[in-house]
C-alpha atoms as a PDB file:
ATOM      1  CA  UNK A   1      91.955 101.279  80.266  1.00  0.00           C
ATOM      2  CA  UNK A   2      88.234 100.321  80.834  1.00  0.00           C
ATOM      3  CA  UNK A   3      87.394  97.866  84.417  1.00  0.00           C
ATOM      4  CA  UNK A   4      84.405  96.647  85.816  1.00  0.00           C
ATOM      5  CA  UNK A   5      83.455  97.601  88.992  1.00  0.00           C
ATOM      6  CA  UNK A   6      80.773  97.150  91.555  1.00  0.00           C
ATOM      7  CA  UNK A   7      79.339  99.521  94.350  1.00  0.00           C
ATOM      8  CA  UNK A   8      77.096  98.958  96.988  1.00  0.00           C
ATOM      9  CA  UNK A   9      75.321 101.297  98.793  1.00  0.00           C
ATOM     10  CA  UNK A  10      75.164 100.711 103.080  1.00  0.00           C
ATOM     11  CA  UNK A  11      72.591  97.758 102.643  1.00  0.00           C
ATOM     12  CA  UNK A  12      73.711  95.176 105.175  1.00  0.00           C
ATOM     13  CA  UNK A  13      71.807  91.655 105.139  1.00  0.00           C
ATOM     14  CA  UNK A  14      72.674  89.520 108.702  1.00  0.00           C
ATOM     15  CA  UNK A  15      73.809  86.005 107.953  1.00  0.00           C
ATOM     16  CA  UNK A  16      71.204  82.816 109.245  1.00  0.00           C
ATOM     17  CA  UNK A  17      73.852  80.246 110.427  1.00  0.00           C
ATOM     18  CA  UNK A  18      72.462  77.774 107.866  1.00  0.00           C
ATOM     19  CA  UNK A  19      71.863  78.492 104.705  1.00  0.00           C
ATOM     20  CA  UNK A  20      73.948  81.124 103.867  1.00  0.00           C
ATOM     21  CA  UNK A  21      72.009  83.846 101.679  1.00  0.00           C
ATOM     22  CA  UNK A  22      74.283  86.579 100.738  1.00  0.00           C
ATOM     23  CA  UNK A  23      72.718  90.244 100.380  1.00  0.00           C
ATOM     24  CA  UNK A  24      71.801  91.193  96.655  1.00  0.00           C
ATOM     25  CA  UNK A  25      72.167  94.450  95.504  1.00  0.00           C
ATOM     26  CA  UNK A  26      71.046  96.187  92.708  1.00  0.00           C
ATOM     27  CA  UNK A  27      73.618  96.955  89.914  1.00  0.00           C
ATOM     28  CA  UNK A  28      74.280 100.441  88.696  1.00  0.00           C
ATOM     29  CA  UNK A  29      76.207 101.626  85.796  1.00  0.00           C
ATOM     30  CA  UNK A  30      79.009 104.525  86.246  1.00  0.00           C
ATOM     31  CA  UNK A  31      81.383 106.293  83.959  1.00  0.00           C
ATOM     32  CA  UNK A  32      84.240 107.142  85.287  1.00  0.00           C
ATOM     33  CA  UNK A  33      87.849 109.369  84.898  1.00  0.00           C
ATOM     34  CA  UNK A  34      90.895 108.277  85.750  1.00  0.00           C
ATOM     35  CA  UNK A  35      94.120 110.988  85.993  1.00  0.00           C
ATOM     36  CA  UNK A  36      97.500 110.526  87.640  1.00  0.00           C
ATOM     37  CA  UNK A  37     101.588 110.912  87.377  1.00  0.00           C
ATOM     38  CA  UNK A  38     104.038 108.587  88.314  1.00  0.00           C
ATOM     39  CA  UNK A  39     107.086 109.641  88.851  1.00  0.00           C
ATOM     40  CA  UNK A  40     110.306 107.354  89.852  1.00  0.00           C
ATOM     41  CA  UNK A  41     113.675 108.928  90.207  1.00  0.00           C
ATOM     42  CA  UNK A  42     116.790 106.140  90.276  1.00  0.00           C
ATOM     43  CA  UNK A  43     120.407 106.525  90.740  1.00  0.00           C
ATOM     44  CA  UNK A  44     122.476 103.662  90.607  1.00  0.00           C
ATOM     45  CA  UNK A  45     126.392 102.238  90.763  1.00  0.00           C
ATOM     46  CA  UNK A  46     128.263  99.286  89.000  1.00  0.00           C
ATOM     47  CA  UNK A  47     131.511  98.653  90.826  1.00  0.00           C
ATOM     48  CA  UNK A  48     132.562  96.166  88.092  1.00  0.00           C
ATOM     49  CA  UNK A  49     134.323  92.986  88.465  1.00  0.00           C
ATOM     50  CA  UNK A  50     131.560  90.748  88.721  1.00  0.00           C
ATOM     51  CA  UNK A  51     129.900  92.872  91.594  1.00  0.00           C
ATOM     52  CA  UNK A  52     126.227  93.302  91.314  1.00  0.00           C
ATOM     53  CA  UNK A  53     124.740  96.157  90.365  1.00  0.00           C
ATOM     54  CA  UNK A  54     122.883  98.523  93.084  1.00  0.00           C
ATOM     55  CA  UNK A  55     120.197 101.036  92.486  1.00  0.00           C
ATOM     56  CA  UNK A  56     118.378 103.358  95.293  1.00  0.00           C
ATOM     57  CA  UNK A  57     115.406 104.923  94.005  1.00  0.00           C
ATOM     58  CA  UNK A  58     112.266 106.833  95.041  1.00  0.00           C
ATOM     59  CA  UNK A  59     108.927 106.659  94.098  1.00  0.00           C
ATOM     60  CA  UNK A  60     105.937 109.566  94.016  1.00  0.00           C
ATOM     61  CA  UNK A  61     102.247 108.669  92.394  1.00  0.00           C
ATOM     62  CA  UNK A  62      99.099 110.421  92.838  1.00  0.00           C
ATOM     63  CA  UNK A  63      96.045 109.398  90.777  1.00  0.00           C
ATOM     64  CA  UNK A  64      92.347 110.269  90.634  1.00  0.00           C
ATOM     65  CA  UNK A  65      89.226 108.931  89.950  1.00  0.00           C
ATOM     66  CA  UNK A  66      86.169 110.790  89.173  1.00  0.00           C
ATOM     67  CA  UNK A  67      82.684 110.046  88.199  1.00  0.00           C
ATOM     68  CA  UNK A  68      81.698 111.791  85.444  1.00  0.00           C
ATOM     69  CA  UNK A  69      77.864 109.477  85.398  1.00  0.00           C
ATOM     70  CA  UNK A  70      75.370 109.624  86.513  1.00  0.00           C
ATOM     71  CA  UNK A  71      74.956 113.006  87.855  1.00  0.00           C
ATOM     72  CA  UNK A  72      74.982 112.136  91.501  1.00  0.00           C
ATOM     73  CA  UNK A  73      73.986 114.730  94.704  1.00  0.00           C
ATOM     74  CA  UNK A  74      77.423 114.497  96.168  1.00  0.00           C
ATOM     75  CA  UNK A  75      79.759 117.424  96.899  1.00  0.00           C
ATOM     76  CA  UNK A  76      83.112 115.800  96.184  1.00  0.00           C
ATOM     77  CA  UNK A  77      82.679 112.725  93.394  1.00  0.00           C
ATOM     78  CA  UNK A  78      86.583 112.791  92.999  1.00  0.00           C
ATOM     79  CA  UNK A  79      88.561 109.750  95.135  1.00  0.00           C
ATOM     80  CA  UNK A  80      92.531 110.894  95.416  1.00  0.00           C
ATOM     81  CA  UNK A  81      94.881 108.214  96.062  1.00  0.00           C
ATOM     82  CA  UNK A  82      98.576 108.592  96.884  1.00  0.00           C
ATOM     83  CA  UNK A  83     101.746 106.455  97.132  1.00  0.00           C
ATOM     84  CA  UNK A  84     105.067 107.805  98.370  1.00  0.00           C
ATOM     85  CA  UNK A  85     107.962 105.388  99.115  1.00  0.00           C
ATOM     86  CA  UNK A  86     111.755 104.223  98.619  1.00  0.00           C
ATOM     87  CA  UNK A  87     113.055 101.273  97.055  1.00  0.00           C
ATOM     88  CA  UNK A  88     116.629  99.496  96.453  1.00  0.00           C
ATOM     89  CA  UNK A  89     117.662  96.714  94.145  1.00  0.00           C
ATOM     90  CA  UNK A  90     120.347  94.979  93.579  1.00  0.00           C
ATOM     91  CA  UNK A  91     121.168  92.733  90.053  1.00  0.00           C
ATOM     92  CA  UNK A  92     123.334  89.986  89.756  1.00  0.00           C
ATOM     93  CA  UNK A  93     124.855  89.194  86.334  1.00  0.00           C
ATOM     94  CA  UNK A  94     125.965  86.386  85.642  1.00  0.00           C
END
């Protein structure tokens, strides 16, 4: 998976009222890692006779992204991101 992104640094430009000139910052290039799991247990039930079918589930995913370049003078270069939640759906057939 490759993605474009853009970081700015804490360079803040005030707005005139008229014209608007938005800030312009300088463009740097990074490599990054991305790591993660995804995991999604489901049970589910079909009563039959033209019932729909219901499924309750649960839903765990961590991921991480890392940059690998440049070298950068930061202690922690790793961002952590987690989801934890529930879901239920129900399918008609018809």
């Amino acid at each position: 998976m490759t993605t474009d992104m853009e970081l700015k640094g804490k360079g803040y430009k005030s707005y005139q009222p008229t014209p608007l000139t938005p800030y312009q910052a300088s463009k740097q290039s990074y490599t990054l890692r991305q790591i993660g799991v995804n995991v999604e247990p489901v049970i589910g039930m079909n009563p039959g006779n033209n019932l729909p079918i219901i499924t309750v589930g649960f839903r765990f995913q961590r991921t991480r992204l890392e940059i690998v370049e440049p070298k950068i003078e930061r202690s922690n270069k790793r961002f952590d991101d987690t989801i934890i939640g529930g879901f239920v759906s129900i399918m008609f057939m018809f």
